[in-house]
N, C-alpha and C. Protein backbone atom coordinates (compact mmCIF):
# COMPACT_ATOMS: atom_id res chain seq x y z
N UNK A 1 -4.36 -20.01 -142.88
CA UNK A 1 -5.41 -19.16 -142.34
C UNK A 1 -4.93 -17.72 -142.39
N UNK A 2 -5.43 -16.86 -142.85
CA UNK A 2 -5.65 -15.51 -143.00
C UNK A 2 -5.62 -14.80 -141.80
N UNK A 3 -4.77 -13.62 -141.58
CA UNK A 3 -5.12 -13.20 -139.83
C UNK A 3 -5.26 -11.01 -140.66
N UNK A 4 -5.87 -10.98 -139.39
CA UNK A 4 -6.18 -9.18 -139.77
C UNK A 4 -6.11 -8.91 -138.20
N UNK A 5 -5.23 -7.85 -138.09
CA UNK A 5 -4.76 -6.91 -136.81
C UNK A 5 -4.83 -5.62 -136.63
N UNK A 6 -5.87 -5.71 -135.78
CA UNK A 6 -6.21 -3.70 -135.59
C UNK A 6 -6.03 -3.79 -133.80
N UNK A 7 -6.15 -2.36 -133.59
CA UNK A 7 -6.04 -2.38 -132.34
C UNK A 7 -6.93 -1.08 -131.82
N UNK A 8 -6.79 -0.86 -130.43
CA UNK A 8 -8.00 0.34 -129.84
C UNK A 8 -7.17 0.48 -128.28
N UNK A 9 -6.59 2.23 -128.30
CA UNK A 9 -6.14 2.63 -127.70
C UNK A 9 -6.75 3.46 -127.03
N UNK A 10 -6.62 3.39 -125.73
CA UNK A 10 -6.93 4.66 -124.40
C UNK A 10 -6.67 5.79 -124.58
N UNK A 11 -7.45 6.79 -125.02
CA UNK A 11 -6.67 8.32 -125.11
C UNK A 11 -6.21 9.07 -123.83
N UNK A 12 -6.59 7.92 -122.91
CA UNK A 12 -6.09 8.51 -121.31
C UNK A 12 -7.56 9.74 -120.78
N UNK A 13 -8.76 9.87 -121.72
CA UNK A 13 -9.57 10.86 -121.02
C UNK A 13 -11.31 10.05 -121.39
N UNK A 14 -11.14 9.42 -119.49
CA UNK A 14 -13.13 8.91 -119.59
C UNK A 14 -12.94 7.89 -119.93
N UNK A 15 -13.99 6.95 -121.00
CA UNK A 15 -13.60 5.48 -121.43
C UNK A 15 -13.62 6.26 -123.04
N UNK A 16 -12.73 7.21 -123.98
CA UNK A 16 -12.26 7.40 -125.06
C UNK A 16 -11.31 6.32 -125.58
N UNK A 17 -11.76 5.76 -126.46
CA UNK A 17 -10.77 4.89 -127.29
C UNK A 17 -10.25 5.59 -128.86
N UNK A 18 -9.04 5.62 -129.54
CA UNK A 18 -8.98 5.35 -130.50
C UNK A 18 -8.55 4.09 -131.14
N UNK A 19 -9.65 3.55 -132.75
CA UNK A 19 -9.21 2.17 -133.09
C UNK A 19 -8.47 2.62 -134.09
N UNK A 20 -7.02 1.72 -134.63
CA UNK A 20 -6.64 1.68 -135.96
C UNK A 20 -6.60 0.70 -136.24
N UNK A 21 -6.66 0.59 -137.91
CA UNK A 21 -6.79 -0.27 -138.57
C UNK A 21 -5.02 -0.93 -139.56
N UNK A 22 -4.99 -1.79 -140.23
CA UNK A 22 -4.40 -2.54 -140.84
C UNK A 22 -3.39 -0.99 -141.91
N UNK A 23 -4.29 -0.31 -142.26
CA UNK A 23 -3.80 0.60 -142.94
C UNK A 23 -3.63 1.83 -142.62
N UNK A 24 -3.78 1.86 -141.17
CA UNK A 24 -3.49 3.26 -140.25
C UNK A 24 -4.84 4.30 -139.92
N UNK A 25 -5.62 3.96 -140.61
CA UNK A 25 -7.02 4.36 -140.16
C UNK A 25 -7.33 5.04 -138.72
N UNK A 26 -7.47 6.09 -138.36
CA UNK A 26 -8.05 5.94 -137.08
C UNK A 26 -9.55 6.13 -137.01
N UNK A 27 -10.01 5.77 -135.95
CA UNK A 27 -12.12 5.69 -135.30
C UNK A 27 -11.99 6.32 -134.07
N UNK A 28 -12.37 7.51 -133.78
CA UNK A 28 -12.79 7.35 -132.67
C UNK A 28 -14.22 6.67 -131.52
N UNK A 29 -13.80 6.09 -130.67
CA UNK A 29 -14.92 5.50 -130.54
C UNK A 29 -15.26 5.68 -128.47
N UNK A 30 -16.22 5.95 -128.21
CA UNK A 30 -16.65 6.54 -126.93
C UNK A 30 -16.62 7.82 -126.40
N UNK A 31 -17.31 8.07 -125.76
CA UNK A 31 -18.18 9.57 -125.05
C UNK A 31 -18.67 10.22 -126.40
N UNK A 32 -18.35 11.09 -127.29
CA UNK A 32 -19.68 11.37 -127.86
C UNK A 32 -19.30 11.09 -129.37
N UNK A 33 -18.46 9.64 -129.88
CA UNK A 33 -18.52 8.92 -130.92
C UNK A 33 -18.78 8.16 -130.68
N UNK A 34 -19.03 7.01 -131.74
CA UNK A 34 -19.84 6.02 -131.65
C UNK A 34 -19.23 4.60 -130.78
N UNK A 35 -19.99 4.06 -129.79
CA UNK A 35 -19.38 3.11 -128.93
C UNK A 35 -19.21 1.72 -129.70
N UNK A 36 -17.88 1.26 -128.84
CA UNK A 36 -17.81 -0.05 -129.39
C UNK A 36 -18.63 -1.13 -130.41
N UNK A 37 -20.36 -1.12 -129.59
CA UNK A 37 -20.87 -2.31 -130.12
C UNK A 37 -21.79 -1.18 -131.14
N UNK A 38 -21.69 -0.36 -131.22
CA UNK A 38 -22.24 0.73 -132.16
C UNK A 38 -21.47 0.61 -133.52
N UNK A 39 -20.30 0.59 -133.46
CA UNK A 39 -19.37 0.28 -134.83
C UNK A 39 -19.72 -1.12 -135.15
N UNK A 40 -19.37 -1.94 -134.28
CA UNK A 40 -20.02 -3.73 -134.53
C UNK A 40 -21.07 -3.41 -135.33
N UNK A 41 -22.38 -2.95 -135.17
CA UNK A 41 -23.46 -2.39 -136.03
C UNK A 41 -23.00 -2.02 -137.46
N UNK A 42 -22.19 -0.97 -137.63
CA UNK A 42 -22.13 0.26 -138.50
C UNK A 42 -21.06 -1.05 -139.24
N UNK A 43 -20.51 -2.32 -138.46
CA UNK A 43 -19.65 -3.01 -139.65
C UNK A 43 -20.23 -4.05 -140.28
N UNK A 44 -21.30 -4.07 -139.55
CA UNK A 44 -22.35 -5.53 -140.50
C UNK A 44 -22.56 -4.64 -140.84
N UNK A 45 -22.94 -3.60 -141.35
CA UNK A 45 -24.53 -2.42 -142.21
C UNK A 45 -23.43 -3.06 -143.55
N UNK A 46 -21.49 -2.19 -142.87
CA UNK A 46 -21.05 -1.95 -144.21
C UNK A 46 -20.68 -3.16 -144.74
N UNK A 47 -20.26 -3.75 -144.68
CA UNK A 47 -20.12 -5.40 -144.62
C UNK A 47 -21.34 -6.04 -145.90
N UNK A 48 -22.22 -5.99 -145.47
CA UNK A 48 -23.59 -6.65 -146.28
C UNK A 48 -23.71 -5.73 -147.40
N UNK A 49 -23.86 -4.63 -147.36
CA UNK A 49 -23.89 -3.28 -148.17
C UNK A 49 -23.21 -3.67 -149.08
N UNK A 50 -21.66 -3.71 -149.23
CA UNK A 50 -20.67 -3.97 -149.57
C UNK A 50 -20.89 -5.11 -150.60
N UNK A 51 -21.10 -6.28 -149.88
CA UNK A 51 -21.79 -7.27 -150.27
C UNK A 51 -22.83 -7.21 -151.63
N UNK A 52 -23.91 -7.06 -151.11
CA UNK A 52 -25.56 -6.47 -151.88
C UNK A 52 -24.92 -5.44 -152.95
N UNK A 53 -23.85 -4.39 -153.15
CA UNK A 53 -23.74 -3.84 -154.42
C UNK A 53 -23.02 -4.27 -155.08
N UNK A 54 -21.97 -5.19 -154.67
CA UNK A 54 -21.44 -6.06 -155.75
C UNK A 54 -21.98 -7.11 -156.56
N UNK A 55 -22.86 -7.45 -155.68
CA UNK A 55 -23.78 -8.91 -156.83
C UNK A 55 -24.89 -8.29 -157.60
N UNK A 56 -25.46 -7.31 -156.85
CA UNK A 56 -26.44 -6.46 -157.72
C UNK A 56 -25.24 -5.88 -158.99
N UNK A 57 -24.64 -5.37 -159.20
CA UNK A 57 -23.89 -4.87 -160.23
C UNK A 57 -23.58 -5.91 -160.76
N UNK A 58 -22.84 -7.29 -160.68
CA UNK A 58 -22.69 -8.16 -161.56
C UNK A 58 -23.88 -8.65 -162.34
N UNK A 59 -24.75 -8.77 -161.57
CA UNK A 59 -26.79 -9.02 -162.22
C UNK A 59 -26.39 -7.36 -163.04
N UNK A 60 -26.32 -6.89 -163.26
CA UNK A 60 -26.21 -5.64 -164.00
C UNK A 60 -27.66 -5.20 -163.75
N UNK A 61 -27.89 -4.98 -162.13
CA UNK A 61 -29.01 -3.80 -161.76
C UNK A 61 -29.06 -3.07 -161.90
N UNK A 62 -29.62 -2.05 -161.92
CA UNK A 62 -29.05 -0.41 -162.46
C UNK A 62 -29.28 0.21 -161.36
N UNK A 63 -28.40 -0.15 -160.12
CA UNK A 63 -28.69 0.56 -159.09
C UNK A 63 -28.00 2.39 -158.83
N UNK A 64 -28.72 2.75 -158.18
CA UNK A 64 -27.80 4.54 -157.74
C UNK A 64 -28.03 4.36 -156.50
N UNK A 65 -28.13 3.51 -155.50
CA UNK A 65 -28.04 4.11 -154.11
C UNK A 65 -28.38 2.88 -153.13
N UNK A 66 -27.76 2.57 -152.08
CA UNK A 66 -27.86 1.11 -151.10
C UNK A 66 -27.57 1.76 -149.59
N UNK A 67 -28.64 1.66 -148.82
CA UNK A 67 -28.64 2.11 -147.25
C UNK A 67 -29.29 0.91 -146.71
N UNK A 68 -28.26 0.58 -145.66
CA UNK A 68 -28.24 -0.42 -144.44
C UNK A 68 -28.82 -0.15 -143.32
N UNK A 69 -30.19 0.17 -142.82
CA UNK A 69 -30.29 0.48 -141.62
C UNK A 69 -30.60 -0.91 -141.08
N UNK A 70 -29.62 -0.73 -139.41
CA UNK A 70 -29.17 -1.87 -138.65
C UNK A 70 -29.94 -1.56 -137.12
N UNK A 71 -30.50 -2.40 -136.84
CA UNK A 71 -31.17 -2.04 -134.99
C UNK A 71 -30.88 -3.35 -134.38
N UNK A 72 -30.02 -3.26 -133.40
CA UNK A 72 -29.53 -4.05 -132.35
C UNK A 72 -30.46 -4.46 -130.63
N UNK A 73 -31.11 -5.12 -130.76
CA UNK A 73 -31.76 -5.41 -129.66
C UNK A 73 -31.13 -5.96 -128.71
N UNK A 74 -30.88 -5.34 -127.38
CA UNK A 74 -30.07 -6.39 -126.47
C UNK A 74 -31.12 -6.05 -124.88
N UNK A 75 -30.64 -7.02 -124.12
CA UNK A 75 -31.05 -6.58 -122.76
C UNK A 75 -30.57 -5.48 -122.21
N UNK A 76 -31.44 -4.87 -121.30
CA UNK A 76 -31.37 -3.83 -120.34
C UNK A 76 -30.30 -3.72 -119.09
N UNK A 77 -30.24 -5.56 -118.74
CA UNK A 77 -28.97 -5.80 -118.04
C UNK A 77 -27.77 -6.29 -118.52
N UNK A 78 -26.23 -5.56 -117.68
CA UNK A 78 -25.35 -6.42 -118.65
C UNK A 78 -25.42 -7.76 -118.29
N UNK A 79 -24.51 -8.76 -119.22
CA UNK A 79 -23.64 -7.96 -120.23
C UNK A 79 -24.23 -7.46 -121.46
N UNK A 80 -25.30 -7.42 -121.92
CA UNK A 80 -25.94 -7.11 -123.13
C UNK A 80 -25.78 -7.13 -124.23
N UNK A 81 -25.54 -8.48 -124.66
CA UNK A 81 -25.40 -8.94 -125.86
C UNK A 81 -26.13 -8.77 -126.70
N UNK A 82 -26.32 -8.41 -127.88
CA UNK A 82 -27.36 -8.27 -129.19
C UNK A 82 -27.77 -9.63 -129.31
N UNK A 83 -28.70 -9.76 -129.13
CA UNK A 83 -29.66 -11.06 -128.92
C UNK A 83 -30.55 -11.15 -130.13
N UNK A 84 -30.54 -10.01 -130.91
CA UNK A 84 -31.62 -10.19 -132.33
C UNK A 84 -31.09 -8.86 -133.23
N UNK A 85 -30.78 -9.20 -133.95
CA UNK A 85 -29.78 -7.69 -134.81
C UNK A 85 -30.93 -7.62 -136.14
N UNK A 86 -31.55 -6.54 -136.66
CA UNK A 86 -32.47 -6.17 -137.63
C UNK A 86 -31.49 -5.15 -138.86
N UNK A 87 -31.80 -5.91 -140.07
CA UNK A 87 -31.08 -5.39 -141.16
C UNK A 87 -32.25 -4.84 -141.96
N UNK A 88 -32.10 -3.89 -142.43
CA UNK A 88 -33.01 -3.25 -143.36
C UNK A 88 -32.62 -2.46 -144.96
N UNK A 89 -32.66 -3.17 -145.58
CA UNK A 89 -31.52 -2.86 -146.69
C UNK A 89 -32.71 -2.04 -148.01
N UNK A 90 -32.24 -0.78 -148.11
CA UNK A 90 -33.28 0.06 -149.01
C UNK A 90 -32.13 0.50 -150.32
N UNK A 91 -32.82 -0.41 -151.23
CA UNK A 91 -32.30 -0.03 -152.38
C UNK A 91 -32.63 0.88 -153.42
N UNK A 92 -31.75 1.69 -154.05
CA UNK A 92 -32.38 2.73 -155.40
C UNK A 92 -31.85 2.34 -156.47
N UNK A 93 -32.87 2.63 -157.38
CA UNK A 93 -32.69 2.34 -158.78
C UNK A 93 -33.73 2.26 -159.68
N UNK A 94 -33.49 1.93 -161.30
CA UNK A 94 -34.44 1.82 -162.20
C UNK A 94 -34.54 0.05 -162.75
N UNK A 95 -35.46 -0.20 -162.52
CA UNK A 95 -36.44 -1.34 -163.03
C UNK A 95 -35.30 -2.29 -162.08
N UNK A 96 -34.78 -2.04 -160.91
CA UNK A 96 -34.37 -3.07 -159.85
C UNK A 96 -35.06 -4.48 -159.25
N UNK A 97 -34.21 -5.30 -159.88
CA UNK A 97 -35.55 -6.98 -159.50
C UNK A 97 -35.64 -7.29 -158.09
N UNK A 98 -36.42 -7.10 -157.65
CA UNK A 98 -36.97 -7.74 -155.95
C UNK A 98 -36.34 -8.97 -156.03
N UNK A 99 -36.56 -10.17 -156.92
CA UNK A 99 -35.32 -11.12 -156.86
C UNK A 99 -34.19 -10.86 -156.69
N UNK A 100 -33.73 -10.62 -157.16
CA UNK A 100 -32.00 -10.02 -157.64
C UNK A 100 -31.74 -9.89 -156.37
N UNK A 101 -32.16 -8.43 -155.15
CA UNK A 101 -31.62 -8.18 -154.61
C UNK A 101 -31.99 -9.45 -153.27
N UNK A 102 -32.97 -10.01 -153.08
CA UNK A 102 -33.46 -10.89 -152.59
C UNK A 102 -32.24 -11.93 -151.82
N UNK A 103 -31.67 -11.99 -153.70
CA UNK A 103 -30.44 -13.25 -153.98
C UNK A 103 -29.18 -12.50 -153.38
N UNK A 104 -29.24 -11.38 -153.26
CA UNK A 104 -27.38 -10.40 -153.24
C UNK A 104 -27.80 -10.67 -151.44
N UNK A 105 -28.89 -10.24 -150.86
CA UNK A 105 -28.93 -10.61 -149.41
C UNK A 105 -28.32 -11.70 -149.04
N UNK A 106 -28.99 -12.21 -150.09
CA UNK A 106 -29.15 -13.74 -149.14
C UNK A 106 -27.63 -14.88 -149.11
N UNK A 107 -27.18 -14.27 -150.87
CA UNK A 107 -25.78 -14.33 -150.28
C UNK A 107 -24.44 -13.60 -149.60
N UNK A 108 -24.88 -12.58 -149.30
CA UNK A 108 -24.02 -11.41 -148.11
C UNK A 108 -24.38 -13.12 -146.69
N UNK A 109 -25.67 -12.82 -146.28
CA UNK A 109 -25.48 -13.38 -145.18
C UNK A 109 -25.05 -14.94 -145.30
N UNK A 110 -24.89 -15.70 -146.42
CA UNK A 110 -25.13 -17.08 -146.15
C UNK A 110 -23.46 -17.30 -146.58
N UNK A 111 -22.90 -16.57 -147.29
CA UNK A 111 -21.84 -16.51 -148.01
C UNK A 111 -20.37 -15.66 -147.66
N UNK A 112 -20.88 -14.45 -148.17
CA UNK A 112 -19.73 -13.43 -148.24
C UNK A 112 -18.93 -12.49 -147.01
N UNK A 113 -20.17 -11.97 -146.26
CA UNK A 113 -20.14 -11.24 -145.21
C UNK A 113 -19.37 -11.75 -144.23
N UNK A 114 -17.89 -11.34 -143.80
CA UNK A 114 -17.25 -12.10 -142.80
C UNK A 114 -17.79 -11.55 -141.39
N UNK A 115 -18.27 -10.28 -140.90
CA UNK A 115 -18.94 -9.81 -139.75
C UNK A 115 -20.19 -10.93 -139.38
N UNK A 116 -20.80 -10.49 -140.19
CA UNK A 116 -22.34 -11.85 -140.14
C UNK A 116 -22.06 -13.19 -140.28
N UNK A 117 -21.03 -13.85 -140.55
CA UNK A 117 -20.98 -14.78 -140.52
C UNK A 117 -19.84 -15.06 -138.72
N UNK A 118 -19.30 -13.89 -138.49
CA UNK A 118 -18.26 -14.05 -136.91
C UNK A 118 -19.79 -13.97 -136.08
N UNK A 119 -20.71 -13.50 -136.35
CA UNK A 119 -21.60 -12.64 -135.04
C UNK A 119 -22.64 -14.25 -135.20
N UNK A 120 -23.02 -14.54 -136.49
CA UNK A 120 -23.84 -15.80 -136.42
C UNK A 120 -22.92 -16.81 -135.66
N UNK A 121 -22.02 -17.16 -136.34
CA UNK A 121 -21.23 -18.60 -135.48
C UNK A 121 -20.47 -18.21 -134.07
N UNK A 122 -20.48 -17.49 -133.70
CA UNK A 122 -19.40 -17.02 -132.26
C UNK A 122 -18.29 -17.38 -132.31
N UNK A 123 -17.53 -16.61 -132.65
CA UNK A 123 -15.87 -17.00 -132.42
C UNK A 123 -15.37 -16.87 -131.46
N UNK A 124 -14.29 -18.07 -131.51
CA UNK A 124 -13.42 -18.18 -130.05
C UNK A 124 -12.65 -17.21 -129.84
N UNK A 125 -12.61 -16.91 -128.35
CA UNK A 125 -12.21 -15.67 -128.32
C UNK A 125 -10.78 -15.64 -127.39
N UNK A 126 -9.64 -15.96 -127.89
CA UNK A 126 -8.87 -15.69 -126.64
C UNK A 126 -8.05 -14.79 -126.06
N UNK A 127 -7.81 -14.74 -124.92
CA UNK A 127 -6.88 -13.14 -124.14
C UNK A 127 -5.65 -13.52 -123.83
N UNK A 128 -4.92 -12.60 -123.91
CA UNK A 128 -3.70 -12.60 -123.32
C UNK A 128 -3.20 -11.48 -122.64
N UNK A 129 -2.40 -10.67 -121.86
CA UNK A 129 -1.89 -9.66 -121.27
C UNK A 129 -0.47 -9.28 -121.23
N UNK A 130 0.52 -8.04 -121.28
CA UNK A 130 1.50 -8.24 -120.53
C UNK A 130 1.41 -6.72 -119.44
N UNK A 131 2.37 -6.61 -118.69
CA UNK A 131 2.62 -5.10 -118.44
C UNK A 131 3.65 -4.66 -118.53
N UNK A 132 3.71 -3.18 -118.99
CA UNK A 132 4.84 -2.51 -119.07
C UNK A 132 5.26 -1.97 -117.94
N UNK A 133 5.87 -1.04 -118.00
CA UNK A 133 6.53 0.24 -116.57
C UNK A 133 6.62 0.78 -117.32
């Protein structure tokens, strides 16, 4: 089994996090960047995206341009889980097949997409702690 390790640190000011990634990446994420379940969003968009221009290019679509808009519906009370997530995938190009991309969706979500496929099945989630001084 395959494992991937990032992490998300306290900048010590408000609820500010920075995340890094596997390759040193940093995100900032809270007060006026984008929150936690806001990136969750922005990683299915890129995720499927990702997805949808690689199979469209192997179909040799003649695409120039792929935007993911993502809307997250959750309750008003917590904990507020995204209870219905809306993908909207607008593709550009010349003589682009409504099939084709139909098929690159449909295998992002049924197939490729490891975000959409963690957020469809729920993964187990477990914690652990220590403390320092």
């Amino acid at each position: 089994m395959g494992t991937t390790q990032v992490s998300a640190r306290w900048t010590g000011e408000k609820l500010n996090y920075v995340g890094t990634d596997t390759k040193s990446n940093q995100i900032p994420m809270g007060g006026g960047d984008p929150s936690p379940s806001q990136m969750m969003l922005m990683g299915l968009a890129g995720c499927t995206g990702m997805d949808v221009v690689s199979v469209l290019q192997k179909k040799r679509q003649n695409i120039t341009g792929v935007e993911v808009q993502v809307i997250g519906h959750n309750p008003d009370e917590y904990p507020k889980p995204y209870q219905v997530i809306e993908l909207k995938f607008i593709v550009k190009g010349d003589n682009v097949d409504p099939k084709a991309v139909a098929r690159a969706i449909q295998l992002s979500e049924d197939k490729y997409c490891i975000v959409g496929q963690t957020l469809q099945n729920k993964a187990e989630i477990k914690t652990s702690f220590e403390i320092e001084a």
